[in-house]
C-alpha atoms as a PDB file:
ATOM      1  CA  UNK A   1       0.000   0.000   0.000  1.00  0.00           C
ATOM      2  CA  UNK A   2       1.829   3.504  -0.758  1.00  0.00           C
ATOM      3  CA  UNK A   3       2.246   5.749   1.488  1.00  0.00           C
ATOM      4  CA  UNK A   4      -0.212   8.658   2.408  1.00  0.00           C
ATOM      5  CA  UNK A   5       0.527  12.449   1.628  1.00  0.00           C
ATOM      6  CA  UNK A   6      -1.320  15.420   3.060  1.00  0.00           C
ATOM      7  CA  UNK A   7      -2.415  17.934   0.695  1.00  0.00           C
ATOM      8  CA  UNK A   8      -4.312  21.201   0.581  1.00  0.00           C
ATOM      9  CA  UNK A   9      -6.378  22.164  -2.095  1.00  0.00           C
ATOM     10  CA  UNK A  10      -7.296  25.450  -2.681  1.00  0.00           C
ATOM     11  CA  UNK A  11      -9.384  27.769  -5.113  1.00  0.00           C
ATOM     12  CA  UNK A  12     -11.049  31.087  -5.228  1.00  0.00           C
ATOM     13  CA  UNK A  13     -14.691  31.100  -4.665  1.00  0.00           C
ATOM     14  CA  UNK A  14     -17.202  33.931  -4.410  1.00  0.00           C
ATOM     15  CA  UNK A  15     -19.927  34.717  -1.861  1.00  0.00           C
ATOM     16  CA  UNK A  16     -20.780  30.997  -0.206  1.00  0.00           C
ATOM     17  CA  UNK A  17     -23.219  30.845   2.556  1.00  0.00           C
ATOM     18  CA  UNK A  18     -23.629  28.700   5.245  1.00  0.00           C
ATOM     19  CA  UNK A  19     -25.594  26.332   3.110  1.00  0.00           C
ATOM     20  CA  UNK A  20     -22.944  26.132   0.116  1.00  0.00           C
ATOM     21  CA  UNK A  21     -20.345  25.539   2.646  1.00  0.00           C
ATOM     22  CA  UNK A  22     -22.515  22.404   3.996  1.00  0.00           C
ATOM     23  CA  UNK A  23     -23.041  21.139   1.267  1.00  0.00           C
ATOM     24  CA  UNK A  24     -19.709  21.981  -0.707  1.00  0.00           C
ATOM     25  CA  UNK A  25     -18.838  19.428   2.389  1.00  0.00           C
ATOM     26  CA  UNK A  26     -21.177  16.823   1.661  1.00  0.00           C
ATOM     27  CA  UNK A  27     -20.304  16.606  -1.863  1.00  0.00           C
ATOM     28  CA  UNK A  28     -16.399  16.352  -0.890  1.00  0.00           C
ATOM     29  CA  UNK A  29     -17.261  13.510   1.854  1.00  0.00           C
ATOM     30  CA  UNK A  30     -19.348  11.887  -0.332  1.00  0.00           C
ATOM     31  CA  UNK A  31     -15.910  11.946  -3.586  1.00  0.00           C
ATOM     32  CA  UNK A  32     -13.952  11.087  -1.522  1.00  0.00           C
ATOM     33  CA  UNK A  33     -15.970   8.207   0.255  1.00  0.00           C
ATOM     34  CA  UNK A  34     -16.685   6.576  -3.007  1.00  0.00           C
ATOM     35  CA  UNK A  35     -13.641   6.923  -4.897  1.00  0.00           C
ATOM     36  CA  UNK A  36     -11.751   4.894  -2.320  1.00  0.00           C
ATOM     37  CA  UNK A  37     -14.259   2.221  -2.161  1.00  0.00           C
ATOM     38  CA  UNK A  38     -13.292   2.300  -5.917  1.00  0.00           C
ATOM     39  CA  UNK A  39      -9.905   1.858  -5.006  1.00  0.00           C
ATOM     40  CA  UNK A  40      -8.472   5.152  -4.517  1.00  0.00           C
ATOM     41  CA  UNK A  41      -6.003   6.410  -1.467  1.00  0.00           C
ATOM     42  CA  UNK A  42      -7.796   9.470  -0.854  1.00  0.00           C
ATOM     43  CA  UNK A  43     -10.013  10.736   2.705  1.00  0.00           C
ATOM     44  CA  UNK A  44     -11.255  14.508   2.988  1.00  0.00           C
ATOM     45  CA  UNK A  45     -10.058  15.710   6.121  1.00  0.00           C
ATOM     46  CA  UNK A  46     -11.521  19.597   7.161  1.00  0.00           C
ATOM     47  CA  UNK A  47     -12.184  22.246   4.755  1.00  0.00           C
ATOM     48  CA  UNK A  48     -11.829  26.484   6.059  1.00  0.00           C
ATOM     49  CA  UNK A  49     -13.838  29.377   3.915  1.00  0.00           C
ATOM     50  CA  UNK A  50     -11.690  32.604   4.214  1.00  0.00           C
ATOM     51  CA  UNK A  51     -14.553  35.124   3.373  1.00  0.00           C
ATOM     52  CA  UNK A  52     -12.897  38.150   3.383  1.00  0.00           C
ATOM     53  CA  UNK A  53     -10.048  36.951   0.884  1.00  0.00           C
ATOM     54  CA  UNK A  54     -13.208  34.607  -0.899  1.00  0.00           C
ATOM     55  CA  UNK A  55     -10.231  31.581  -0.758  1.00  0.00           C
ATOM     56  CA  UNK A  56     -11.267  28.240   0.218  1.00  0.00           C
ATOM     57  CA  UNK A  57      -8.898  25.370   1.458  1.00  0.00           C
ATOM     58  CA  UNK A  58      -9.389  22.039   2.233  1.00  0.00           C
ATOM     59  CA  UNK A  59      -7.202  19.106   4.123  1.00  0.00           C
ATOM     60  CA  UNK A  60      -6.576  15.765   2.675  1.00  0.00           C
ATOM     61  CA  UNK A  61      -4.496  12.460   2.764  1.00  0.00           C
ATOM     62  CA  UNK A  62      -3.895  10.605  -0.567  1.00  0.00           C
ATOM     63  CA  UNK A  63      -1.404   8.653  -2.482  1.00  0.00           C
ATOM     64  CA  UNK A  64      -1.018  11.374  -5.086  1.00  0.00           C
ATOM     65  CA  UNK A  65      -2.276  14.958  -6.223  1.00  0.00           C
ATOM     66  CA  UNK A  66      -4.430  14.284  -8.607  1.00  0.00           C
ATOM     67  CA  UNK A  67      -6.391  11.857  -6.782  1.00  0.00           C
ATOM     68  CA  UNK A  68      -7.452  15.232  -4.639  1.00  0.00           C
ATOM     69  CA  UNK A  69      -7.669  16.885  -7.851  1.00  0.00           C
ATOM     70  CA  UNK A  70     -10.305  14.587  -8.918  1.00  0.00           C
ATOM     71  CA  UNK A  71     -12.628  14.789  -5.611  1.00  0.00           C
ATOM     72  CA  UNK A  72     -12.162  18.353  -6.360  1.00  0.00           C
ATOM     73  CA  UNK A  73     -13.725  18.170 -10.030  1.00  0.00           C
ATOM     74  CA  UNK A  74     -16.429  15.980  -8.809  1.00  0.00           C
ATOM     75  CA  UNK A  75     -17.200  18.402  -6.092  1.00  0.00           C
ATOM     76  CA  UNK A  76     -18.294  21.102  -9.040  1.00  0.00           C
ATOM     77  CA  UNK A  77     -14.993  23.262  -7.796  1.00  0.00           C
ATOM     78  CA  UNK A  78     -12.321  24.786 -10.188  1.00  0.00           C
ATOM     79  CA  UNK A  79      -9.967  25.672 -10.689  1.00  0.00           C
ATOM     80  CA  UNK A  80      -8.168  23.961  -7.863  1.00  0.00           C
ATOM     81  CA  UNK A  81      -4.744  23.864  -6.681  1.00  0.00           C
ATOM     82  CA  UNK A  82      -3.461  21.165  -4.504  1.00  0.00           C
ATOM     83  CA  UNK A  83      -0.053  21.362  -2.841  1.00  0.00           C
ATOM     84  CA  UNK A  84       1.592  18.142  -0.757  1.00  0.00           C
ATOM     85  CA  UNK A  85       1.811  19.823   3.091  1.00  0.00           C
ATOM     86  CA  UNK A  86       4.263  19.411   6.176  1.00  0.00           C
ATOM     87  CA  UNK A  87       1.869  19.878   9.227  1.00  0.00           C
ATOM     88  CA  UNK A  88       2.792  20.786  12.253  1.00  0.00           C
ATOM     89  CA  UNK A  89       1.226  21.547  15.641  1.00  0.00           C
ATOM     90  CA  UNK A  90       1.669  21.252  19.403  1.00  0.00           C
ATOM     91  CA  UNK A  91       1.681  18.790  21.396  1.00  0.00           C
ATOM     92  CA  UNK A  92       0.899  18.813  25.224  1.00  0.00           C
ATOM     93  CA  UNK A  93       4.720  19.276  26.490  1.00  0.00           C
ATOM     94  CA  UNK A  94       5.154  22.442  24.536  1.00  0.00           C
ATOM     95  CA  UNK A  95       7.330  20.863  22.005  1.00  0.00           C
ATOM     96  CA  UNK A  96       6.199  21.343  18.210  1.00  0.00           C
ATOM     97  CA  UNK A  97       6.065  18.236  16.112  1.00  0.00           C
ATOM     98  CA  UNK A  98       9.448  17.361  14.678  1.00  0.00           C
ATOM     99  CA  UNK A  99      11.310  20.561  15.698  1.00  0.00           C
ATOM    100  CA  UNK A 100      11.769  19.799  19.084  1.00  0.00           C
ATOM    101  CA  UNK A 101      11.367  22.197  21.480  1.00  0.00           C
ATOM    102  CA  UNK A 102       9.656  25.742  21.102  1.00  0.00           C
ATOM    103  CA  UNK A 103      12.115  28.686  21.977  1.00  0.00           C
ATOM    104  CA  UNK A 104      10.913  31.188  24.484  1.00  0.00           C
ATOM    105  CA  UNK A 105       8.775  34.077  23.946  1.00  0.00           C
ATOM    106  CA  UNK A 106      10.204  37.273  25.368  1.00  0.00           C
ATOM    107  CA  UNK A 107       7.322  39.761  26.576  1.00  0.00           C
ATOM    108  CA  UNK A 108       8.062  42.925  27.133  1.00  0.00           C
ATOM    109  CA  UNK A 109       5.863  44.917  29.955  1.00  0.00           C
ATOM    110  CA  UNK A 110       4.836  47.934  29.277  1.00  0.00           C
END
């Protein structure tokens, strides 16, 4: 089985509402839910809607780019970038993934 890659796709979109958004969800749940029953590595993560820049950006894991490029196109959305990803976050000790540990944060008081 290959390996799994996260990507983010991303497009510009104009003026979605609450119920695009849902169901701009849906129809990426239900792509990528059916093309890997077919077969495919792919699973839709999280999507964000950036209103104010009209950008929208979603999260997911698949073998290769145009697997996400083709949930994408089935979701009705173009045209769509998709870019492989190196996540990181925090984890409970204060250490970020993979880079060890966080350097301090000088405040100033004022």
């Amino acid at each position: 089985m290959p390996e799994l890659t996260t990507y983010v796709a991303e497009c510009a979109v104009c003026g979605l509402d609450r119920n695009d958004l849902r169901d701009l969800h849906a129809a990426l749940e239900l792509a990528s839910t059916r093309l890997s029953a077919a077969g495919a590595q792919v699973a839709y993560l999280r999507s964000s809607y950036l209103p104010d820049v009209e950008r929208w950006a979603a999260v997911f894991v698949a073998d290769e780019p145009d697997v996400v490029l083709h949930v994408a196109h089935i979701a009705q959305l173009s045209p769509v970038t998709v870019h492989r990803v190196i996540e990181l976050g925090v984890t409970g000790d204060g250490r970020s993934e993979n880079l060890g540990p966080r350097a301090p944060v000088e405040r100033s008081s004022s």
